[in-house]
PDB file of N, CA and C in Angstrom:
ATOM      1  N   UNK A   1     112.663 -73.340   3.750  1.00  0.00           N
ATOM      2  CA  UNK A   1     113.317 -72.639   4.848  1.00  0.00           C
ATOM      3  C   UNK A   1     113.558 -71.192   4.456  1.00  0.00           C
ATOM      4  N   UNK A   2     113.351 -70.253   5.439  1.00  0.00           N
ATOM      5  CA  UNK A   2     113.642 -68.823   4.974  1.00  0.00           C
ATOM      6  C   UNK A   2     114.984 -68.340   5.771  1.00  0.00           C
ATOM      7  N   UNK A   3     115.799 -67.205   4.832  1.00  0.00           N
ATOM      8  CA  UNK A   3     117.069 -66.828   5.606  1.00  0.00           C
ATOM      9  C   UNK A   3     116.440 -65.406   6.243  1.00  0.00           C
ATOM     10  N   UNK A   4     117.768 -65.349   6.918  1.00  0.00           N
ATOM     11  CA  UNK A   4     117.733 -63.678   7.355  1.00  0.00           C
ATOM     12  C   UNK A   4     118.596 -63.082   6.378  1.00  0.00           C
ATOM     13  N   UNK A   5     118.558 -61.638   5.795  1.00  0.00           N
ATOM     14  CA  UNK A   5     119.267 -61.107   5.043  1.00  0.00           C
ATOM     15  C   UNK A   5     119.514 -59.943   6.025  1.00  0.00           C
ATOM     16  N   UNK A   6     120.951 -59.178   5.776  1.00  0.00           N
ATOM     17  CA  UNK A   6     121.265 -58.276   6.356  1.00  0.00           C
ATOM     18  C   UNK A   6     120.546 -57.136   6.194  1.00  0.00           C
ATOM     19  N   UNK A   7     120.709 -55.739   6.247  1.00  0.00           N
ATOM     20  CA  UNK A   7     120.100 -54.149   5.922  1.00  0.00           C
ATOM     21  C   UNK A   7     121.030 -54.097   4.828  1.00  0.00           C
ATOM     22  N   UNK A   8     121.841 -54.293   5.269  1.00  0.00           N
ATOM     23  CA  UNK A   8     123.078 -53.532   4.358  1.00  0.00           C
ATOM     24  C   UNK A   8     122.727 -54.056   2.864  1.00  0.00           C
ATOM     25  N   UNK A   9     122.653 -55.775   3.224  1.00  0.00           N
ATOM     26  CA  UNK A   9     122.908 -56.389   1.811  1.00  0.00           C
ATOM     27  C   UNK A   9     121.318 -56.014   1.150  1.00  0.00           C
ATOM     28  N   UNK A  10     120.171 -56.066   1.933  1.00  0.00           N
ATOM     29  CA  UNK A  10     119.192 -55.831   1.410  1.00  0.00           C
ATOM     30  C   UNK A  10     118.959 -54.342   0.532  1.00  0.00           C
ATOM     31  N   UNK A  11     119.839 -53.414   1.144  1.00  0.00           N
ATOM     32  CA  UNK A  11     119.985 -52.027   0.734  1.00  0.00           C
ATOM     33  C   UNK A  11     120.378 -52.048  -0.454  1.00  0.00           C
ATOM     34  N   UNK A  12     121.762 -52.357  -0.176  1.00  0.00           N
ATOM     35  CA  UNK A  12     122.208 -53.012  -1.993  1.00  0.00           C
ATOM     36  C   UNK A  12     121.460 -53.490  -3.152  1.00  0.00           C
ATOM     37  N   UNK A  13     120.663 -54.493  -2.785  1.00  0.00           N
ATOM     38  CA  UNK A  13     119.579 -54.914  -3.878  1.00  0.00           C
ATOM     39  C   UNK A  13     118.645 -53.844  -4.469  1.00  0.00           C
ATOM     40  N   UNK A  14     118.148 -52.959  -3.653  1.00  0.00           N
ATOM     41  CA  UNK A  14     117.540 -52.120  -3.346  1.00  0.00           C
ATOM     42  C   UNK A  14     118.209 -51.375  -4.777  1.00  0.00           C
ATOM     43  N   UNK A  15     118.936 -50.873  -4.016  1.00  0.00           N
ATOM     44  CA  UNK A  15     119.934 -49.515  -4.986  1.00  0.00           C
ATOM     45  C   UNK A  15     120.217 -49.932  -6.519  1.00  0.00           C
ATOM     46  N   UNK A  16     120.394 -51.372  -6.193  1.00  0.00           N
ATOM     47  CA  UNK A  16     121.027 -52.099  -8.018  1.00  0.00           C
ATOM     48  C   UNK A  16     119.725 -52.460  -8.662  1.00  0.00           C
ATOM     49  N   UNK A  17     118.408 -51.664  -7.740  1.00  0.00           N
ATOM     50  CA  UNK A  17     116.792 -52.309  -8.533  1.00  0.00           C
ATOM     51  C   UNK A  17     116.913 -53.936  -8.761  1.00  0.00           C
ATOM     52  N   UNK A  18     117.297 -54.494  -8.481  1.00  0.00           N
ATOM     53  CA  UNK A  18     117.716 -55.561  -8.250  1.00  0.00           C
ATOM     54  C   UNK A  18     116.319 -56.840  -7.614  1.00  0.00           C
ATOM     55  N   UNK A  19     115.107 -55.476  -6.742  1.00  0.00           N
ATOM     56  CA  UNK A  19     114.081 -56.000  -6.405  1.00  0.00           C
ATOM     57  C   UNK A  19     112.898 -55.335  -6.966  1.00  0.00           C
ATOM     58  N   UNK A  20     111.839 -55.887  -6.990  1.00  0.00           N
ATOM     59  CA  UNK A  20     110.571 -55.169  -7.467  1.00  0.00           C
ATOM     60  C   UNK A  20     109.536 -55.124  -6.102  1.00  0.00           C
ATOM     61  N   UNK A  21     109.018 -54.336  -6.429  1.00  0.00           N
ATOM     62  CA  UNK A  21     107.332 -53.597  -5.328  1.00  0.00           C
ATOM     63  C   UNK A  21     107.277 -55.260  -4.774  1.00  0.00           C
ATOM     64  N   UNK A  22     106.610 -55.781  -5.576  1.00  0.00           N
ATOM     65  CA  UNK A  22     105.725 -56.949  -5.086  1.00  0.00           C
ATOM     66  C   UNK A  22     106.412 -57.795  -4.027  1.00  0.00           C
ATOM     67  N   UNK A  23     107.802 -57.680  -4.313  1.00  0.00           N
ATOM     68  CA  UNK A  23     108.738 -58.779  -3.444  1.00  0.00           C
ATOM     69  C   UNK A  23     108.949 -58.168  -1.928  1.00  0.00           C
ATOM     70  N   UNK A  24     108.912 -57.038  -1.624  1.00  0.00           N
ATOM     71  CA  UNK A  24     109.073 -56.380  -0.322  1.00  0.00           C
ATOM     72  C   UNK A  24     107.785 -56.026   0.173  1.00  0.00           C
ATOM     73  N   UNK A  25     107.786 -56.961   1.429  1.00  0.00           N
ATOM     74  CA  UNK A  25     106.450 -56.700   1.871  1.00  0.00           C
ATOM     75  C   UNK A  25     106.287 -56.668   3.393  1.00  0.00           C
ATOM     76  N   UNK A  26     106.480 -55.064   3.920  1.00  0.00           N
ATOM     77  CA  UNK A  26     105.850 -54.613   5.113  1.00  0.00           C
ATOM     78  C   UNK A  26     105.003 -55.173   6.104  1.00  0.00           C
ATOM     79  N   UNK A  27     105.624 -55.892   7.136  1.00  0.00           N
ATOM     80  CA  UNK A  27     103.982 -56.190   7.129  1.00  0.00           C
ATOM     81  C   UNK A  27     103.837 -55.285   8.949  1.00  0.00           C
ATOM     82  N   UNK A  28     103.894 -54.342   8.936  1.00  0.00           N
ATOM     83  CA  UNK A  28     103.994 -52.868  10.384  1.00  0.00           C
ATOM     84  C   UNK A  28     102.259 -52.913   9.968  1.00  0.00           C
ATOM     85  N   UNK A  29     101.969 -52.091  10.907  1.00  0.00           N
ATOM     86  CA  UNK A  29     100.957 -51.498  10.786  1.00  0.00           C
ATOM     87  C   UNK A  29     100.686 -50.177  10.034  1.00  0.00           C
ATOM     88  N   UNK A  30      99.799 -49.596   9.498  1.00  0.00           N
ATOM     89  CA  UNK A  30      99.470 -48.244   8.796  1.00  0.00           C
ATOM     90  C   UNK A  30     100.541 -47.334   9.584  1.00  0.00           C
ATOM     91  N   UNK A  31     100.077 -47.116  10.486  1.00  0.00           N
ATOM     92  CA  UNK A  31     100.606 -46.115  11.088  1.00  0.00           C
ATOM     93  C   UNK A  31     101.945 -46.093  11.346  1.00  0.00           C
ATOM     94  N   UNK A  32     102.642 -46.981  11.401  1.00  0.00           N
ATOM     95  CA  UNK A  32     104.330 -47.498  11.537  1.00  0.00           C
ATOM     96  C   UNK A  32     104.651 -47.204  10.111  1.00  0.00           C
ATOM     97  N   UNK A  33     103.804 -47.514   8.993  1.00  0.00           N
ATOM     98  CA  UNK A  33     103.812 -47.455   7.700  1.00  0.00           C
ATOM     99  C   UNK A  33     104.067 -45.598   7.258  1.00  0.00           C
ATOM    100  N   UNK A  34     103.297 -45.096   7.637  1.00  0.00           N
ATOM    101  CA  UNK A  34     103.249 -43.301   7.840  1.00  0.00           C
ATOM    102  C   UNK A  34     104.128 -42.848   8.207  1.00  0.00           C
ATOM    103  N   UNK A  35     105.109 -43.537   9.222  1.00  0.00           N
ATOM    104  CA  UNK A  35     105.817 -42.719  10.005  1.00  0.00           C
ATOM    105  C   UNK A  35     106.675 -42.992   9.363  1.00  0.00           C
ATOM    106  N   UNK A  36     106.999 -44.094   8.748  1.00  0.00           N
ATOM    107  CA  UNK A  36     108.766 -44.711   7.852  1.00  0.00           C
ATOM    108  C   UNK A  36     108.638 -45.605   7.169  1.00  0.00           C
ATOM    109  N   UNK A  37     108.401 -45.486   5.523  1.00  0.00           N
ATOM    110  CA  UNK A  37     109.043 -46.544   4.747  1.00  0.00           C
ATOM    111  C   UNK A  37     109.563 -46.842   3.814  1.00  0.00           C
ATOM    112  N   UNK A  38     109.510 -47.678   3.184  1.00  0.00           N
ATOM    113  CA  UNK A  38     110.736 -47.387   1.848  1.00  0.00           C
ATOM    114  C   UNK A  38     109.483 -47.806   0.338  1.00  0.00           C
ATOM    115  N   UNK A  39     109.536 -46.437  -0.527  1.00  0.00           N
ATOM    116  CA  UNK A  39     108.859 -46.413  -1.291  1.00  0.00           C
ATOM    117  C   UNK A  39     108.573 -47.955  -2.160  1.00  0.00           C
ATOM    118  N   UNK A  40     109.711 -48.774  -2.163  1.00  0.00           N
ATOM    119  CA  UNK A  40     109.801 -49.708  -3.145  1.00  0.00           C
ATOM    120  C   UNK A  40     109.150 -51.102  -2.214  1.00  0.00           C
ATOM    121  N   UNK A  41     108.699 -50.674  -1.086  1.00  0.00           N
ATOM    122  CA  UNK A  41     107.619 -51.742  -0.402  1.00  0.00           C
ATOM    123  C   UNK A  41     106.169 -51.396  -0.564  1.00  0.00           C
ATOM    124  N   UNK A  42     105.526 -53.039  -0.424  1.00  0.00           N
ATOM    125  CA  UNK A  42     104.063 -52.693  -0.399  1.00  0.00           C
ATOM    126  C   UNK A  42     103.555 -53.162   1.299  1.00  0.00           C
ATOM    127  N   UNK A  43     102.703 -52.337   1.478  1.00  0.00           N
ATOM    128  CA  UNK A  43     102.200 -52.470   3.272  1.00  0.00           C
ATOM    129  C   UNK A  43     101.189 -53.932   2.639  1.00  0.00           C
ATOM    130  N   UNK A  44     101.306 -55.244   3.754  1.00  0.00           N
ATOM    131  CA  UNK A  44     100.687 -55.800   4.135  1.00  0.00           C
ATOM    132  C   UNK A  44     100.923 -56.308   5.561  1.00  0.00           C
ATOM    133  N   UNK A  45      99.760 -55.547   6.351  1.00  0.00           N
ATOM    134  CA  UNK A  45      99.975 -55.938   8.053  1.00  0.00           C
ATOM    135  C   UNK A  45      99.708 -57.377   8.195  1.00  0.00           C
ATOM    136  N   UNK A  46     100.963 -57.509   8.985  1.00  0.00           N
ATOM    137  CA  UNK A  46     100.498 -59.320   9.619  1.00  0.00           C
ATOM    138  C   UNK A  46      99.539 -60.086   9.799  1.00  0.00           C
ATOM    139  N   UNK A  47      98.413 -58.937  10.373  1.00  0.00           N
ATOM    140  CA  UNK A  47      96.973 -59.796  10.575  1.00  0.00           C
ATOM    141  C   UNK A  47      96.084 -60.044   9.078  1.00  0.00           C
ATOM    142  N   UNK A  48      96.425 -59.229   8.073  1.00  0.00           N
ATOM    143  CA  UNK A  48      95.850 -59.844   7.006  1.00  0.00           C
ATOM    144  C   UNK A  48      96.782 -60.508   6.171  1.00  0.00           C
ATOM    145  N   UNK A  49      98.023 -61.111   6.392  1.00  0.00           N
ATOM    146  CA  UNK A  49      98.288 -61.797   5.748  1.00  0.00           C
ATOM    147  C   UNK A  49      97.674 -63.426   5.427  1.00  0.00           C
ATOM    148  N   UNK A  50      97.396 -63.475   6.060  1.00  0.00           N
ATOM    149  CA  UNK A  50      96.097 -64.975   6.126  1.00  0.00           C
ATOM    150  C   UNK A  50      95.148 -65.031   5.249  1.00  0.00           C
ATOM    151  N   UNK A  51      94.609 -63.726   5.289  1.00  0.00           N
ATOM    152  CA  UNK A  51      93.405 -63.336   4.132  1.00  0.00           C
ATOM    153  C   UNK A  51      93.752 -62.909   2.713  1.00  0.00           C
ATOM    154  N   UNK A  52      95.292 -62.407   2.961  1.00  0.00           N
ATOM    155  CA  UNK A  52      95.624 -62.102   1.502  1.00  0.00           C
ATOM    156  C   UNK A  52      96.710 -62.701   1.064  1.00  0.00           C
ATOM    157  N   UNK A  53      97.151 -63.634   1.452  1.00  0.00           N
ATOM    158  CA  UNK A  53      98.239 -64.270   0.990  1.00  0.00           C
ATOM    159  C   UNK A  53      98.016 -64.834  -0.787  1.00  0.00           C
ATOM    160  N   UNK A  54      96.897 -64.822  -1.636  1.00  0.00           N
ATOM    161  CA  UNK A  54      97.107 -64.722  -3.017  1.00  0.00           C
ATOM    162  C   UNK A  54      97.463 -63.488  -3.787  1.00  0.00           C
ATOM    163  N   UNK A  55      97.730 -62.637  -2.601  1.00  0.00           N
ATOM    164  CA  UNK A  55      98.846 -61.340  -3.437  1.00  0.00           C
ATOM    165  C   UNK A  55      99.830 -61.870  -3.023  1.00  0.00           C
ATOM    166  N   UNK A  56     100.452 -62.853  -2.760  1.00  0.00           N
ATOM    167  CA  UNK A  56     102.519 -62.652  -2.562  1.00  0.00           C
ATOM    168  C   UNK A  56     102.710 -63.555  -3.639  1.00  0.00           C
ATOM    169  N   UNK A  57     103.819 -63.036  -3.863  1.00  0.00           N
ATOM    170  CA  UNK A  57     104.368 -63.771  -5.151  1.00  0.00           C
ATOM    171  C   UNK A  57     104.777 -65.378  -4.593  1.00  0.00           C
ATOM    172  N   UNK A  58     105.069 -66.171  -6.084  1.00  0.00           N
ATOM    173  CA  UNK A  58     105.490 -67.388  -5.433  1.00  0.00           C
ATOM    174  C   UNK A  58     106.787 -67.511  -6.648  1.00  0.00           C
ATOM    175  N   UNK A  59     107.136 -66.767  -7.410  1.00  0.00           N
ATOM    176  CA  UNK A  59     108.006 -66.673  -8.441  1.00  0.00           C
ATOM    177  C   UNK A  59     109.067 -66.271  -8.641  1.00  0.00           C
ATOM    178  N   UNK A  60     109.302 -65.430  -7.258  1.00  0.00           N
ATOM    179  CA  UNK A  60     110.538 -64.578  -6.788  1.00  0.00           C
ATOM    180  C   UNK A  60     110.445 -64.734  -5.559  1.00  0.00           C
ATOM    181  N   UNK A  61     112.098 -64.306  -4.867  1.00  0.00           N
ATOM    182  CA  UNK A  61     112.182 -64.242  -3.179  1.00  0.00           C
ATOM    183  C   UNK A  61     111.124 -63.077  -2.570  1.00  0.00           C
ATOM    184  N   UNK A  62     110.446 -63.358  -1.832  1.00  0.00           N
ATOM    185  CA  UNK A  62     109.719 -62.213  -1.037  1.00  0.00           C
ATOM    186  C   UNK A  62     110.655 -61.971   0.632  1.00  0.00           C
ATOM    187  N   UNK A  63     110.987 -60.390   0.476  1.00  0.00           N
ATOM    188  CA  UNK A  63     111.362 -59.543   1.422  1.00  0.00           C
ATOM    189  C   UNK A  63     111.019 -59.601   2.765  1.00  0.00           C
ATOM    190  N   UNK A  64     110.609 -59.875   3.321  1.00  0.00           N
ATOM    191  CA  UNK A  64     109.695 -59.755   4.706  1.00  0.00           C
ATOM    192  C   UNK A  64     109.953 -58.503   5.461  1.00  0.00           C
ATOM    193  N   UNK A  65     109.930 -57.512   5.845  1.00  0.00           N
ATOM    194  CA  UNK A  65     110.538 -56.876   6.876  1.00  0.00           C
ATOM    195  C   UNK A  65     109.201 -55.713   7.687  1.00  0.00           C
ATOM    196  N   UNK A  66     109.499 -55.391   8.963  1.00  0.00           N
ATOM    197  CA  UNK A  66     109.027 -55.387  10.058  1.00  0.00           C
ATOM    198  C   UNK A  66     109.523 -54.045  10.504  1.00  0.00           C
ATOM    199  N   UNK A  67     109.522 -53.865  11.978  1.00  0.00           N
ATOM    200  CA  UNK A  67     110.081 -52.520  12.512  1.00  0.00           C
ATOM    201  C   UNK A  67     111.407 -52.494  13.075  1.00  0.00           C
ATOM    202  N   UNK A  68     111.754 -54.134  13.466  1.00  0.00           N
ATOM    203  CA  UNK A  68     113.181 -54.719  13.750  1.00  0.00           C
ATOM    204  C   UNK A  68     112.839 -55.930  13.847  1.00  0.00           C
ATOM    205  N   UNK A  69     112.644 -56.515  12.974  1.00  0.00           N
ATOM    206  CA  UNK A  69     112.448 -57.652  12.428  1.00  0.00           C
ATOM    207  C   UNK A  69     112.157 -59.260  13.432  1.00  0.00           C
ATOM    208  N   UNK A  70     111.250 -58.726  14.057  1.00  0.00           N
ATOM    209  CA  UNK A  70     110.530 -59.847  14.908  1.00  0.00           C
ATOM    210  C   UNK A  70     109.658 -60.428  14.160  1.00  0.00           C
ATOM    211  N   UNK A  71     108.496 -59.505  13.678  1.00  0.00           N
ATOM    212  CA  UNK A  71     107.152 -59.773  13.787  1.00  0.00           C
ATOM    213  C   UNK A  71     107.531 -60.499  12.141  1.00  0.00           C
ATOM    214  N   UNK A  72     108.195 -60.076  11.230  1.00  0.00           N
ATOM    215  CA  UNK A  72     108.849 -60.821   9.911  1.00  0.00           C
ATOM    216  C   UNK A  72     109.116 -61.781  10.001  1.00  0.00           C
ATOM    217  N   UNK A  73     110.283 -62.305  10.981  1.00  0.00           N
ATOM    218  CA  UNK A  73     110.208 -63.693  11.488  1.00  0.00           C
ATOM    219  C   UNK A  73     109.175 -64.645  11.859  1.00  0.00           C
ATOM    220  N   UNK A  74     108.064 -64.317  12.316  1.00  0.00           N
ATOM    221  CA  UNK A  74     106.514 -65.121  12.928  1.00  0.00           C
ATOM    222  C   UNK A  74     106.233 -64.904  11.106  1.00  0.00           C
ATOM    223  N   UNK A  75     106.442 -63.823  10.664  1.00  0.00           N
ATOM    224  CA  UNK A  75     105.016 -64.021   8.789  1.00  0.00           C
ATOM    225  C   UNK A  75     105.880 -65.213   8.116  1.00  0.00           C
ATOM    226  N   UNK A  76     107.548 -64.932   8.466  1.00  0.00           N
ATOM    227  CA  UNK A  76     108.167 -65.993   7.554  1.00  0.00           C
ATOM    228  C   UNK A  76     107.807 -67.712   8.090  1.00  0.00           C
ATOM    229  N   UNK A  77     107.623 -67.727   8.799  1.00  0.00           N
ATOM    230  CA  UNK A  77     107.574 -68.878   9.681  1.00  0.00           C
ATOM    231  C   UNK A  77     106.168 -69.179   9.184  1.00  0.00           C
ATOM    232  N   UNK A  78     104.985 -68.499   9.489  1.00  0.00           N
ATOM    233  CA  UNK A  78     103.918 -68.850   8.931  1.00  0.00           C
ATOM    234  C   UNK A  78     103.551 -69.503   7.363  1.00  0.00           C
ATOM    235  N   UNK A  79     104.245 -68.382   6.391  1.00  0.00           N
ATOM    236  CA  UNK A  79     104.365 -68.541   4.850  1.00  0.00           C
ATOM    237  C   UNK A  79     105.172 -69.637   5.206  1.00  0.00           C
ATOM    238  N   UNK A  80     106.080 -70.334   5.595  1.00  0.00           N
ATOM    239  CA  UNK A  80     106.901 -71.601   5.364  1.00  0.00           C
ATOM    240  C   UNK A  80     106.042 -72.816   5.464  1.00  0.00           C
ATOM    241  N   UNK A  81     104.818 -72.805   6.777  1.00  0.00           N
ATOM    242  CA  UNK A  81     104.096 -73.880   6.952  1.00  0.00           C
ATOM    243  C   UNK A  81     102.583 -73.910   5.817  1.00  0.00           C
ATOM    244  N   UNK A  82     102.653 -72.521   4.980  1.00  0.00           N
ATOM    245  CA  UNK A  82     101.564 -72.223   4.009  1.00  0.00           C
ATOM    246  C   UNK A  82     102.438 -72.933   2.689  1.00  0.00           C
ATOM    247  N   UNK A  83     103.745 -73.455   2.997  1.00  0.00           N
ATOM    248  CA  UNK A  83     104.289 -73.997   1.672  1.00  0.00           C
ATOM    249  C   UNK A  83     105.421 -73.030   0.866  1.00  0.00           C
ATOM    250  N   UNK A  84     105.462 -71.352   1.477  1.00  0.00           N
ATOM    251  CA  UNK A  84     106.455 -70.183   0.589  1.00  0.00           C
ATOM    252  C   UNK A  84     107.843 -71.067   0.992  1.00  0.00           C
ATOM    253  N   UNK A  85     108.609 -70.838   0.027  1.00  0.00           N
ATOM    254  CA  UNK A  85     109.724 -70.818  -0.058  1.00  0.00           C
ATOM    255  C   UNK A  85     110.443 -69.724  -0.428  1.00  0.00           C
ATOM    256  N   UNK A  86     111.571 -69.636  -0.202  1.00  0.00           N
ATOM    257  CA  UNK A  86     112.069 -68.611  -1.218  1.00  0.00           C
ATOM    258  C   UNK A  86     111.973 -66.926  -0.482  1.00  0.00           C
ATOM    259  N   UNK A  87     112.128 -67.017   1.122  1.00  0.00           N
ATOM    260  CA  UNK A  87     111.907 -65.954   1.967  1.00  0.00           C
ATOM    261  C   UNK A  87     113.004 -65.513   2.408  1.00  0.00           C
ATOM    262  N   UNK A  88     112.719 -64.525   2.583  1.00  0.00           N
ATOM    263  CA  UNK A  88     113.843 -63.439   3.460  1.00  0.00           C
ATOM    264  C   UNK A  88     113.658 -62.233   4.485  1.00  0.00           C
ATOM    265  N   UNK A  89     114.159 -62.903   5.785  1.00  0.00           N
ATOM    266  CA  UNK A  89     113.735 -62.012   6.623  1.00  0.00           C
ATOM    267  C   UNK A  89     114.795 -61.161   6.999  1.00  0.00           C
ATOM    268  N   UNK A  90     114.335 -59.765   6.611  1.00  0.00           N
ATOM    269  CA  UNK A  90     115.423 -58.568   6.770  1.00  0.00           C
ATOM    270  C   UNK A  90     115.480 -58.472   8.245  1.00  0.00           C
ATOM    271  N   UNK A  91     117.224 -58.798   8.789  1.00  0.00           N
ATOM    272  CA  UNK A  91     117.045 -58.484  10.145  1.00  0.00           C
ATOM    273  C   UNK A  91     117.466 -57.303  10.498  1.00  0.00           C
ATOM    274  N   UNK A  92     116.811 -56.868  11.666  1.00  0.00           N
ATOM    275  CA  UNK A  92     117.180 -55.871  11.964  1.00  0.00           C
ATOM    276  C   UNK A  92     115.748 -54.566  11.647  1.00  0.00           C
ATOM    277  N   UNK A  93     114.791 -54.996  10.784  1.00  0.00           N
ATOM    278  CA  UNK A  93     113.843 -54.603  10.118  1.00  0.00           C
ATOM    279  C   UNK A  93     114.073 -52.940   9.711  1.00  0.00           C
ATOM    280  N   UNK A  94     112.981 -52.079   9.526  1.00  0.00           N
ATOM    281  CA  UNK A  94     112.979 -50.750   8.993  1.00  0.00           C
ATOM    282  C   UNK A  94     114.124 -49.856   9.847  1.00  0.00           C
ATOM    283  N   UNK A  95     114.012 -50.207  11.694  1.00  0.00           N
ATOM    284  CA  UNK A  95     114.814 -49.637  12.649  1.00  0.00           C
ATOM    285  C   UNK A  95     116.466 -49.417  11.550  1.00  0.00           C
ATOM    286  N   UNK A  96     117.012 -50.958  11.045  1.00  0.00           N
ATOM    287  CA  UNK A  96     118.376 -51.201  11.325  1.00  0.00           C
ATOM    288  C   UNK A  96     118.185 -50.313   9.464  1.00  0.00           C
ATOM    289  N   UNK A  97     117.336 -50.880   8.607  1.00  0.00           N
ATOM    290  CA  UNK A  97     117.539 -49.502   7.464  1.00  0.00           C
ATOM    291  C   UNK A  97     117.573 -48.364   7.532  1.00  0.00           C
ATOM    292  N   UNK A  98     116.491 -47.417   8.822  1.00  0.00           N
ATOM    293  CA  UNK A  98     116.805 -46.125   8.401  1.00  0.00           C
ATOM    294  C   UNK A  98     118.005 -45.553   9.216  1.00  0.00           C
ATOM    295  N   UNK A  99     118.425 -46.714   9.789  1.00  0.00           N
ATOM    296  CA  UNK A  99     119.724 -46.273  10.574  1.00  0.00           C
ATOM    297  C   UNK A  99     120.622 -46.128   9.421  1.00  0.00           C
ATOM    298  N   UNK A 100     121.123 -46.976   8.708  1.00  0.00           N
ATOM    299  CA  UNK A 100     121.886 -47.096   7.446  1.00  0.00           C
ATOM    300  C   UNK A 100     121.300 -45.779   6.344  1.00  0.00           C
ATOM    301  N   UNK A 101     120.509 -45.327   6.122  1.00  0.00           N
ATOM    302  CA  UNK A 101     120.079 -44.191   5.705  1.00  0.00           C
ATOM    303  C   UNK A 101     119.947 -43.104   6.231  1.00  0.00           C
ATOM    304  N   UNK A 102     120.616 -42.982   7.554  1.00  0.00           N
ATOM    305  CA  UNK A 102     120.730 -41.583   8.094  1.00  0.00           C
ATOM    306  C   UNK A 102     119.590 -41.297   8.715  1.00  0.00           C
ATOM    307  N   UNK A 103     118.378 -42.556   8.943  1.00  0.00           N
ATOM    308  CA  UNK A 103     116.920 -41.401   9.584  1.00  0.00           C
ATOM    309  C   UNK A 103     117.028 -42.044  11.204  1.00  0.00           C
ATOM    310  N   UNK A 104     116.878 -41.854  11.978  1.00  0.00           N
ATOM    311  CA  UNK A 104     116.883 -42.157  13.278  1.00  0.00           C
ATOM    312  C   UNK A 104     115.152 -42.984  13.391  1.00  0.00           C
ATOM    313  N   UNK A 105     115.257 -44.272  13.595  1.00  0.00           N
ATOM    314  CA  UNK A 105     113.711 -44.968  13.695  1.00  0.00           C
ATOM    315  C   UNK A 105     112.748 -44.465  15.048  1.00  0.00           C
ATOM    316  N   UNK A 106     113.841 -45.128  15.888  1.00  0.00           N
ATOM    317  CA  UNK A 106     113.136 -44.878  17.604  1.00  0.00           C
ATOM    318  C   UNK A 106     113.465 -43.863  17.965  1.00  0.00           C
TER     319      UNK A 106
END
């Protein structure tokens, strides 16, 4: 089963390095990717997660997050019936972080 994690609390982890690259994983498109993201994520868009799912870790919690956290919810849901455990879907997605960081998303 995967949770939702807050911005806030996810921010925190963030700040205490607390997470690594591999565990936060984007999955916006390029161009959503260009416009806003947080250095310590890696871009994988939704539609290739199917094809690349032997890059996500299975050893640590993986991050999920989105543009406001819809489309995170459908990858977490997917990775759950692929067998991931150990998920977290940031709600609120990049929107509700760069709000908490001062950048205006929409």
């Amino acid at each position: 089963m995967w949770e939702e994690i807050a911005p806030g609390e996810f921010i925190t982890l963030l700040s205490n390095d607390a997470l690594e690259t591999t565990q936060i994983i984007d999955v916006r498109e390029k161009h959503e990717w260009d416009y806003y993201h947080l250095e310590e994520s890696t871009l994988l868009p939704m539609n290739e997660i199917p094809s690349k799912l032997h890059l996500l870790r299975t050893d640590k919690p993986l991050y999920i997050v989105c543009a406001h956290g819809v489309r995170s919810a459908v990858v977490c849901n997917y990775l759950q019936e692929k067998g991931y455990d150990n998920l977290r879907n940031v709600s609120g997605g990049m929107a509700a972080i760069a709000d908490l960081q001062g950048f205006a998303y929409d």
